[in-house]
Protein backbone atom coordinates (compact mmCIF):
# COMPACT_ATOMS: atom_id res chain seq x y z
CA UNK A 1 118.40 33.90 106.34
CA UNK A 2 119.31 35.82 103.35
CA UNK A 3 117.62 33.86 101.01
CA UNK A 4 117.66 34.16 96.93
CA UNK A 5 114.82 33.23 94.24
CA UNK A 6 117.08 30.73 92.64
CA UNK A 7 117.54 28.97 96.34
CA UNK A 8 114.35 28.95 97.89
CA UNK A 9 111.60 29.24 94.95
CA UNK A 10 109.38 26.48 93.68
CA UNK A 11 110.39 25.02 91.04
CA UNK A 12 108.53 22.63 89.00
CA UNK A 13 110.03 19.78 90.09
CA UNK A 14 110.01 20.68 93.72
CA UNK A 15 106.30 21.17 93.37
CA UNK A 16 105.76 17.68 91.44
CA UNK A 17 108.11 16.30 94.29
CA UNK A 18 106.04 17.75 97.24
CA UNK A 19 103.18 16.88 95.71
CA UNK A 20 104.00 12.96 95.22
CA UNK A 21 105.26 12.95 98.47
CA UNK A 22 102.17 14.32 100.41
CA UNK A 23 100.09 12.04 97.64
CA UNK A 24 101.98 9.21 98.61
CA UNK A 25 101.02 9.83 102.55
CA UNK A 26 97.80 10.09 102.08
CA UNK A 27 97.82 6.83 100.50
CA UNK A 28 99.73 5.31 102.77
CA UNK A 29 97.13 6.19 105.74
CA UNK A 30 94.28 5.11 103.27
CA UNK A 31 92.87 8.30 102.22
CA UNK A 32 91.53 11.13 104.52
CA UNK A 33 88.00 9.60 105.12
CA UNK A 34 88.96 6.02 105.86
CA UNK A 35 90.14 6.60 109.25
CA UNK A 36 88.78 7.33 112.32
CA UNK A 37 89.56 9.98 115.26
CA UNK A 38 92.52 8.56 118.07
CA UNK A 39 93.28 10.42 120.90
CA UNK A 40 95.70 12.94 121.06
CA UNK A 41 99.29 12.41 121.38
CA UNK A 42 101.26 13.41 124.05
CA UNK A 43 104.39 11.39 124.27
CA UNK A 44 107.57 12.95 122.67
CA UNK A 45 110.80 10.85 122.44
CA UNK A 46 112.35 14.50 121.91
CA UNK A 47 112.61 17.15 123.79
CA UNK A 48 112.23 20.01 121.70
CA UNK A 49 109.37 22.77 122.16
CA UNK A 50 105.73 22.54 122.36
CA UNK A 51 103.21 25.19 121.48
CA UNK A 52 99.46 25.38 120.81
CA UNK A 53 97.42 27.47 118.35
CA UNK A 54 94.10 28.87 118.41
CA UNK A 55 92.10 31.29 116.49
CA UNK A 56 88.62 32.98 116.37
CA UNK A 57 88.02 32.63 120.47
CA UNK A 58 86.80 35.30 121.56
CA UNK A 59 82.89 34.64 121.74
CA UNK A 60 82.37 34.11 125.50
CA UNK A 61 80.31 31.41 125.04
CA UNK A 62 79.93 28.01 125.63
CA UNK A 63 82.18 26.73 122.79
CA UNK A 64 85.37 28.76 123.91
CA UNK A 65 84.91 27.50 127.34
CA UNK A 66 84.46 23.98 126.00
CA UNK A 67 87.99 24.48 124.18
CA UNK A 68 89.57 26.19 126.36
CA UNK A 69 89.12 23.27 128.48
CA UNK A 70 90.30 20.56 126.17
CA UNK A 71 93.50 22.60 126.23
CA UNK A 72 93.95 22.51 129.65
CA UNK A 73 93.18 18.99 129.38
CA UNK A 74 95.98 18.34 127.03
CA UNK A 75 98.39 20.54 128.56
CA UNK A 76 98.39 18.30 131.40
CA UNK A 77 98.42 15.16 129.96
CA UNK A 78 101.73 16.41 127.50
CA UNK A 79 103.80 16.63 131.02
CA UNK A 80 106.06 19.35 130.23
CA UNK A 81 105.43 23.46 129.69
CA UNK A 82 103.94 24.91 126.78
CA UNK A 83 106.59 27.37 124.95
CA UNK A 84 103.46 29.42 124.26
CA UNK A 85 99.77 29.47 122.71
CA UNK A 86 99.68 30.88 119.12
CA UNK A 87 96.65 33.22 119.33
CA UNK A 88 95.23 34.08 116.03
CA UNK A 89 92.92 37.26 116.46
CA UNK A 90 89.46 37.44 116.67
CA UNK A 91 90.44 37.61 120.31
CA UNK A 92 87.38 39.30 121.30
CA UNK A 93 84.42 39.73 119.83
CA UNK A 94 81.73 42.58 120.26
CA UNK A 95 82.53 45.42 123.38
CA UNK A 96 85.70 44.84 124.76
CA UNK A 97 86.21 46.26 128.25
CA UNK A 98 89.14 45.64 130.96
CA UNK A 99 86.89 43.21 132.96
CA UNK A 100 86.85 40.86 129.73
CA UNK A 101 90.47 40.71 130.02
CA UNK A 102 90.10 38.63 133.50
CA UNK A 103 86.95 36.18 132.72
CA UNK A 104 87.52 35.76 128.93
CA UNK A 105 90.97 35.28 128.83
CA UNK A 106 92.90 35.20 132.65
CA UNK A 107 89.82 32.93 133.60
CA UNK A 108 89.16 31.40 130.62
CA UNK A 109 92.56 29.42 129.86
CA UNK A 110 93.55 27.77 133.35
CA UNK A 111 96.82 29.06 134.53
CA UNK A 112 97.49 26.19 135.70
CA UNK A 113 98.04 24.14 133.43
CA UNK A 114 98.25 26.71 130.09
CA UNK A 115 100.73 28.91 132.48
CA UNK A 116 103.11 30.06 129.08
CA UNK A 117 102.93 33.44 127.18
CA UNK A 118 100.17 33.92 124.40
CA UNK A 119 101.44 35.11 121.40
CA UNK A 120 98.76 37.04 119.96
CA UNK A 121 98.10 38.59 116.96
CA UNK A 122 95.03 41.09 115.33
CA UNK A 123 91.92 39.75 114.13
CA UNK A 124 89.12 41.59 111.93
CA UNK A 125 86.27 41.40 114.94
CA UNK A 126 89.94 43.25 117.20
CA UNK A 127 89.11 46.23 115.01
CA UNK A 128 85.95 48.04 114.20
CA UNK A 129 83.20 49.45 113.62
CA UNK A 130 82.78 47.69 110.20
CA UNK A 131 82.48 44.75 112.29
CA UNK A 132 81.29 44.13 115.52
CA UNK A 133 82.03 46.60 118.06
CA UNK A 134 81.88 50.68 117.61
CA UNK A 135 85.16 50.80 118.86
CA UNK A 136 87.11 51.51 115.96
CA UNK A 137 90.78 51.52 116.36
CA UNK A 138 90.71 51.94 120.33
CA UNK A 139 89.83 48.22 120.30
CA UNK A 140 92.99 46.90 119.15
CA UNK A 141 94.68 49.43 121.17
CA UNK A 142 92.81 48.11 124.13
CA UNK A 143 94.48 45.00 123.57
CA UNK A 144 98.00 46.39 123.01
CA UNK A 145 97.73 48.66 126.13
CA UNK A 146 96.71 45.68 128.35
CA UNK A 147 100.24 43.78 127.25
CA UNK A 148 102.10 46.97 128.05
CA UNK A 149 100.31 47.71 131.30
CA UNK A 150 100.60 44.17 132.88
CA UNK A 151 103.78 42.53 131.85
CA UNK A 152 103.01 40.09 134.60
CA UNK A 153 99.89 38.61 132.27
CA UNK A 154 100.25 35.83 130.24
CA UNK A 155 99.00 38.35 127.24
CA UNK A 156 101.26 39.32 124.83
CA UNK A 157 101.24 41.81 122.04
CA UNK A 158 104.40 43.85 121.90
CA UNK A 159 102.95 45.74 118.84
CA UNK A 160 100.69 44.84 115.86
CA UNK A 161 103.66 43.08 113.74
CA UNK A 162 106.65 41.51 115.25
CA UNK A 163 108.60 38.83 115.70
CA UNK A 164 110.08 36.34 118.41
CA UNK A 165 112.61 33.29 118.28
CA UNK A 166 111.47 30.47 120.66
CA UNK A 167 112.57 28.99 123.32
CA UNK A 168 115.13 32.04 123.05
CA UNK A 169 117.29 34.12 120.51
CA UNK A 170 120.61 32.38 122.05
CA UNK A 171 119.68 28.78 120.77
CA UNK A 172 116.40 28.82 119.25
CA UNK A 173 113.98 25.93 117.25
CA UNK A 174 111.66 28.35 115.45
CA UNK A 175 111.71 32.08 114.48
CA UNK A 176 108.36 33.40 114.48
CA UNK A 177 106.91 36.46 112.47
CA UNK A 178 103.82 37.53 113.48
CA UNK A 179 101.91 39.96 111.25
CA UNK A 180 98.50 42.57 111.14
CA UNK A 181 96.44 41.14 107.97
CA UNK A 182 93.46 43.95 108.46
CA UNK A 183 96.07 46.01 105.83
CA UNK A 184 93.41 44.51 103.30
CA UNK A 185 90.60 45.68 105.20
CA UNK A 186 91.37 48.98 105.78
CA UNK A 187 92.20 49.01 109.06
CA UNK A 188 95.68 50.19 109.52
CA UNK A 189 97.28 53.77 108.22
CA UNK A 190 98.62 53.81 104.32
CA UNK A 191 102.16 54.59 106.46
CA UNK A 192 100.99 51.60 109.18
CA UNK A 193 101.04 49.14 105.86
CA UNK A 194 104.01 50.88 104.53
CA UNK A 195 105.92 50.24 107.96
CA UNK A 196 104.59 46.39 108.03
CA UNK A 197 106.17 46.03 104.70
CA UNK A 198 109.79 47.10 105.64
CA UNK A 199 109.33 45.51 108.64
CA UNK A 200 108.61 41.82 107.13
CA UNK A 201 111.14 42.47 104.45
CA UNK A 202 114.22 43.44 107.01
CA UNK A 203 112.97 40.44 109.29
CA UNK A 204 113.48 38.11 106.17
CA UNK A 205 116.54 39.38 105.51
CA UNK A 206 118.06 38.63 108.95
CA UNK A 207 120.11 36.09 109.54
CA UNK A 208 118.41 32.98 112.17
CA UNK A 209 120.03 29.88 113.62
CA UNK A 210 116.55 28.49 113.98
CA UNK A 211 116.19 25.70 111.35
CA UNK A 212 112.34 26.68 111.01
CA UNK A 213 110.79 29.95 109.83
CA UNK A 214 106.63 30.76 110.14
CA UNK A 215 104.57 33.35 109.06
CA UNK A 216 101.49 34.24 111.39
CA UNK A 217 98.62 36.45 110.72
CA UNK A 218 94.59 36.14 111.12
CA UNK A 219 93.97 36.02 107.58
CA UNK A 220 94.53 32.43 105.18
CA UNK A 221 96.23 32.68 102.12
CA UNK A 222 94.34 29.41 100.93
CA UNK A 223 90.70 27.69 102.90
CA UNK A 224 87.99 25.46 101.86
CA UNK A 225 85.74 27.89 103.20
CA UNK A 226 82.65 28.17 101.34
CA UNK A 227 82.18 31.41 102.25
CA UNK A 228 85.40 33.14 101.34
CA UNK A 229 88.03 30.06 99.71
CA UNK A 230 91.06 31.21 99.24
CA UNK A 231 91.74 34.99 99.83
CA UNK A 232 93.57 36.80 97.02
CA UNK A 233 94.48 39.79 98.52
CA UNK A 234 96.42 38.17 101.09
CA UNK A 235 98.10 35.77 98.54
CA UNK A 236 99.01 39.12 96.29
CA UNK A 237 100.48 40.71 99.45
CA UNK A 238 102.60 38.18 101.24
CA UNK A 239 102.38 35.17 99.08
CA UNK A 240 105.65 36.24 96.71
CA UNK A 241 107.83 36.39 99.86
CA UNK A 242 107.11 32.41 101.25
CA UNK A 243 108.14 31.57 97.21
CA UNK A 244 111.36 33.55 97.29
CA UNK A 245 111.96 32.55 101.72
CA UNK A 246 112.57 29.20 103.23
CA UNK A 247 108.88 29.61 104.85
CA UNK A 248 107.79 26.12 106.34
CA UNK A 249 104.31 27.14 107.68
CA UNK A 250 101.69 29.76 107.36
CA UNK A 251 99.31 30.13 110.48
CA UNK A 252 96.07 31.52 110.44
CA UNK A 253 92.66 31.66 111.70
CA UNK A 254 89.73 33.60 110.32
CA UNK A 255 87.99 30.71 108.77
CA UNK A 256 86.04 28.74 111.51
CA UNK A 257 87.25 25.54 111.10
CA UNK A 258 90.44 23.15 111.24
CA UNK A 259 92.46 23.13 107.56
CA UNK A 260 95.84 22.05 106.66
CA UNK A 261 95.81 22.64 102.78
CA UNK A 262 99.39 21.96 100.49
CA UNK A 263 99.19 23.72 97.76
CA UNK A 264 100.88 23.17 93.83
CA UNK A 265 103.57 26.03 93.49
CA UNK A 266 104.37 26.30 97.57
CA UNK A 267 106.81 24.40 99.87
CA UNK A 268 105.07 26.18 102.31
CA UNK A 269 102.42 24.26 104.54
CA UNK A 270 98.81 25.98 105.10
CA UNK A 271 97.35 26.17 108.82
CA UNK A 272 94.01 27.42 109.75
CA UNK A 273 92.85 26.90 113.14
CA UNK A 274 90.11 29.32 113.44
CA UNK A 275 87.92 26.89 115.87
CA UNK A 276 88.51 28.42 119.05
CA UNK A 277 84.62 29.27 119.94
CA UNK A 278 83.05 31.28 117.33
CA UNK A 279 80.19 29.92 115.37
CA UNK A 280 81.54 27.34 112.59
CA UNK A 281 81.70 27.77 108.63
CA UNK A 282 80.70 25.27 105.97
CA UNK A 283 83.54 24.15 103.92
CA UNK A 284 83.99 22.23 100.18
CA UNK A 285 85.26 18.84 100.11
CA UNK A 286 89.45 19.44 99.75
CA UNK A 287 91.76 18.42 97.46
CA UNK A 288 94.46 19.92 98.79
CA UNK A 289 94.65 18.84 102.08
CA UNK A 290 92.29 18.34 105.38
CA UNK A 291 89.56 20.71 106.19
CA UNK A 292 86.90 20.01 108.98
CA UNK A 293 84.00 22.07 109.89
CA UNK A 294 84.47 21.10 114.10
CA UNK A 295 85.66 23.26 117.40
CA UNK A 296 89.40 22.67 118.12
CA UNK A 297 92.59 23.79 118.48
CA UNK A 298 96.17 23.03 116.70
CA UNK A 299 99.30 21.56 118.74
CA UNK A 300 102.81 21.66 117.29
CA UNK A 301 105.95 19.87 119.01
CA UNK A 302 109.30 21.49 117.02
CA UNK A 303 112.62 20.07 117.10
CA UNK A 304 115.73 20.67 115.21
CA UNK A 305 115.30 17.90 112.57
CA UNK A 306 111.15 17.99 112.45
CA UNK A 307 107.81 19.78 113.51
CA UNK A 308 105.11 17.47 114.23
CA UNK A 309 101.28 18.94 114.37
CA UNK A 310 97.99 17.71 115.34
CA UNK A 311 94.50 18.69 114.73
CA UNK A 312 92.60 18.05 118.26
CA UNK A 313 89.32 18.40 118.60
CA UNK A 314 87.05 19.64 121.70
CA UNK A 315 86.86 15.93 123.09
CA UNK A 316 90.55 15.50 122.63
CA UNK A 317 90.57 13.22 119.81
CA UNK A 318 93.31 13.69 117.27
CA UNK A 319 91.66 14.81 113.89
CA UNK A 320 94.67 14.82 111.33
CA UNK A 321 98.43 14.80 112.16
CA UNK A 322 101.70 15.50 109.88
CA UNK A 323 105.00 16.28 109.97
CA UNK A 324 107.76 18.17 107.87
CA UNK A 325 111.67 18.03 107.61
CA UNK A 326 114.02 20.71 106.94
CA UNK A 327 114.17 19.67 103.35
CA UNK A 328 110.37 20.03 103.00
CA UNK A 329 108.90 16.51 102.79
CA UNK A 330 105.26 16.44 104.41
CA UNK A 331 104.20 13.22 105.68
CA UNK A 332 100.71 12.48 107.15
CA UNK A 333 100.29 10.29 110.20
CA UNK A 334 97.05 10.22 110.55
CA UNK A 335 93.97 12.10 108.84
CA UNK A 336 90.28 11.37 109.95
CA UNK A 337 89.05 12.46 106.98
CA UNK A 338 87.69 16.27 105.67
C-alpha cells in the first residue's frame, strides 16, 4: 500500500472531478426522487465476490426476523455463496446470554442459504452499562469468547480490530480493516486506543495486491441523521488517514437507516447500513447522497476492475445502486429517491 499525501490526498480538482461525476449520475437517472423501487439484482456477468452488510440487528424482534429473511431470500436468488456478511455492531441489544447466540443469530440468519462467515465488528449497545445492558465490558467479551470457543460457527470476531483479505490473502479482491469505534465513547483502555492506533497505521502501511481497500467500524464519519449528523469525533480520529490512503469505502452502521453520502474533500464513499432491526431514525433531506429512513440491508458484488452495491430493502426491492472504479469515479444506477 504504502501510500503518500501527495499520491492519494484530495486535491481540489479531484474533489470538483468526483463531484461532477457523481452530479452528473444523478442526473442522468433523473434525480434521487424521480424513480421508483426495482427489484434487486442478482445476475453478475462477473464472477468476482459477493458479500452483504448489516448493522444495528440485534433487537430480537419482528423487524430483524423480517430482514433476516429478505437476506435469505436474496442469497438464494444470487445463485452462488456469499464471501461473508459485514456485521456492523449493535449485534445484540439488552442481556446477552449464550442461548441468544443460537435463536438470535444461528437461528436467525438461515444457514442455508446465508451459510458464509460473519464478519463482525463492536457496536455501542455490545458494550455497557451506559447503554443497555449492565454488562459492562463482559458483553463484548461474551461475543469474542463465543468466536474463540466455536470455530465451527459462522460468528466471527478474532479480536476487537483486525483485518482480513477476501476471498483469500493468496489472490484477493478486497482487503478489509475492521475497527472498535467505542474509543470515543469510552469504552476501550487509554492503552486499548493506543494499540488500535498502531494497529490501523501498520495495516495501512502494508503492502496488498487487492485493488480495493475499506474501512469498517459501527460508527459514521458522515449521516443525515437528525439525531446525531455527522459525527466529529470519528472524522477527527480516522478521517486524516482515508485523505492520505487509497480508501474506497467506509462502512458503518449506528444510524438506523440506509445512507450512501459522497462527500466534498473525500474520494472515499460513505456507507451506513444500520437497518438491520432496531427501531428507525428520522433523517434530513441529503445533499450529499441517498439517505432513507426504511429496514434493509446493503449487498456489494467486488471484482478487480469495479464494486457494485445495492440498497435492498425488507421486500427485496432495490432502493439505490452505484458503482466505483479503481480510479474513483462513482456512478449511480439507480436511486429511488432519499
Amino acid at each position: 500500500m504504502n501510500s503518500t499525501n501527495n499520491n492519494n490526498s484530495m486535491t481540489r480538482r479531484d474533489a470538483l472531478k468526483k463531484t461532477i461525476l457523481f452530479s452528473t449520475s444523478l442526473l442522468a437517472v433523473g434525480q434521487f426522487g424521480r424513480l421508483q423501487a426495482r427489484e434487486a439484482v442478482t445476475g453478475f456477468p462477473d464472477k468476482g465476490i459477493h458479500l452483504l452488510a448489516i448493522g444495528d440487528f440485534g433487537s430480537g424482534n419482528v423487524n430483524q426476523a423480517i430482514v433476516a429473511g429478505q437476506m435469505a431470500k436474496f442469497a438464494k436468488k444470487l445463485g452462488t455463496p456469499l464471501s461473508g456478511v459485514l456485521a456492523l455492531g449493535d449485534n445484540f441489544y439488552k442481556q446477552l446470554t449464550l442461548e441468544r447466540f443460537a435463536v438470535h443469530f444461528e437461528e436467525m440468519y438461515s444457514k442455508e442459504h446465508l451459510d458464509c462467515p460473519f464478519y463482525a465488528c463492536l457496536g455501542n449497545h455490545d458494550y455497557g452499562p451506559k447503554y443497555d445492558s449492565g454488562q459492562g465490558r463482559d458483553k463484548a467479551q461474551m461475543q469474542l469468547d463465543y468466536a474463540k470457543d466455536n470455530p465451527a460457527s459462522r460468528w466471527k470476531l478474532p479480536a476487537k480490530w483486525y483485518a482480513l483479505e477476501l476471498p483469500d490473502a493468496k489472490n484477493p479482491l478486497v482487503k478489509i480493516i475492521f475497527l472498535d469505534g467505542n474509543s470515543i465513547e469510552g469504552a476501550l483502555t487509554p492503552q486499548e486506543k493506543l494499540d488500535q492506533q498502531r494497529f490501523l497505521e501498520a495495516e495501512l502501511k502494508i503492502e496488498t495486491r487487492a485493488p480495493w481497500t475499506w474501512m469498517v467500524s459501527h460508527y459514521p464519519m458522515f449521516s443525515e441523521s437528525t439525531e446525531r449528523g455527522d459525527n466529529l469525533r470519528v472524522i477527527g480520529q480516522w478521517g486524516g488517514h482515508l485523505k492520505s490512503h487509497p480508501i474506497s469505502l467506509y462502512i458503518a452502521g449506528h444510524d438506523h437507516a440506509l445512507q450512501h453520502l459522497e462527500v466534498e474533500g473525500y474520494k472515499t464513499s460513505f456507507v451506513v447500513s444500520g437497518a438491520g432491526g432496531a427501531g428507525l431514525y428520522a433523517l434530513k433531506e441529503s445533499t450529499r447522497g441517498f439517505a432513507k429512513m426504511i429496514y434493509g440491508f446493503t449487498h456489494i458484488h467486488v471484482t478487480r476492475d469495479k464494486v457494485d452495491l445495492q440498497f435492498i430493502d425488507a421486500k427485496g426491492n432495490c432502493l439505490h445502486s452505484f458503482s466505483r472504479t479503481p480510479d474513483g469515479k462513482v456512478e449511480i444506477a439507480s436511486s429511488s429517491g432519499s
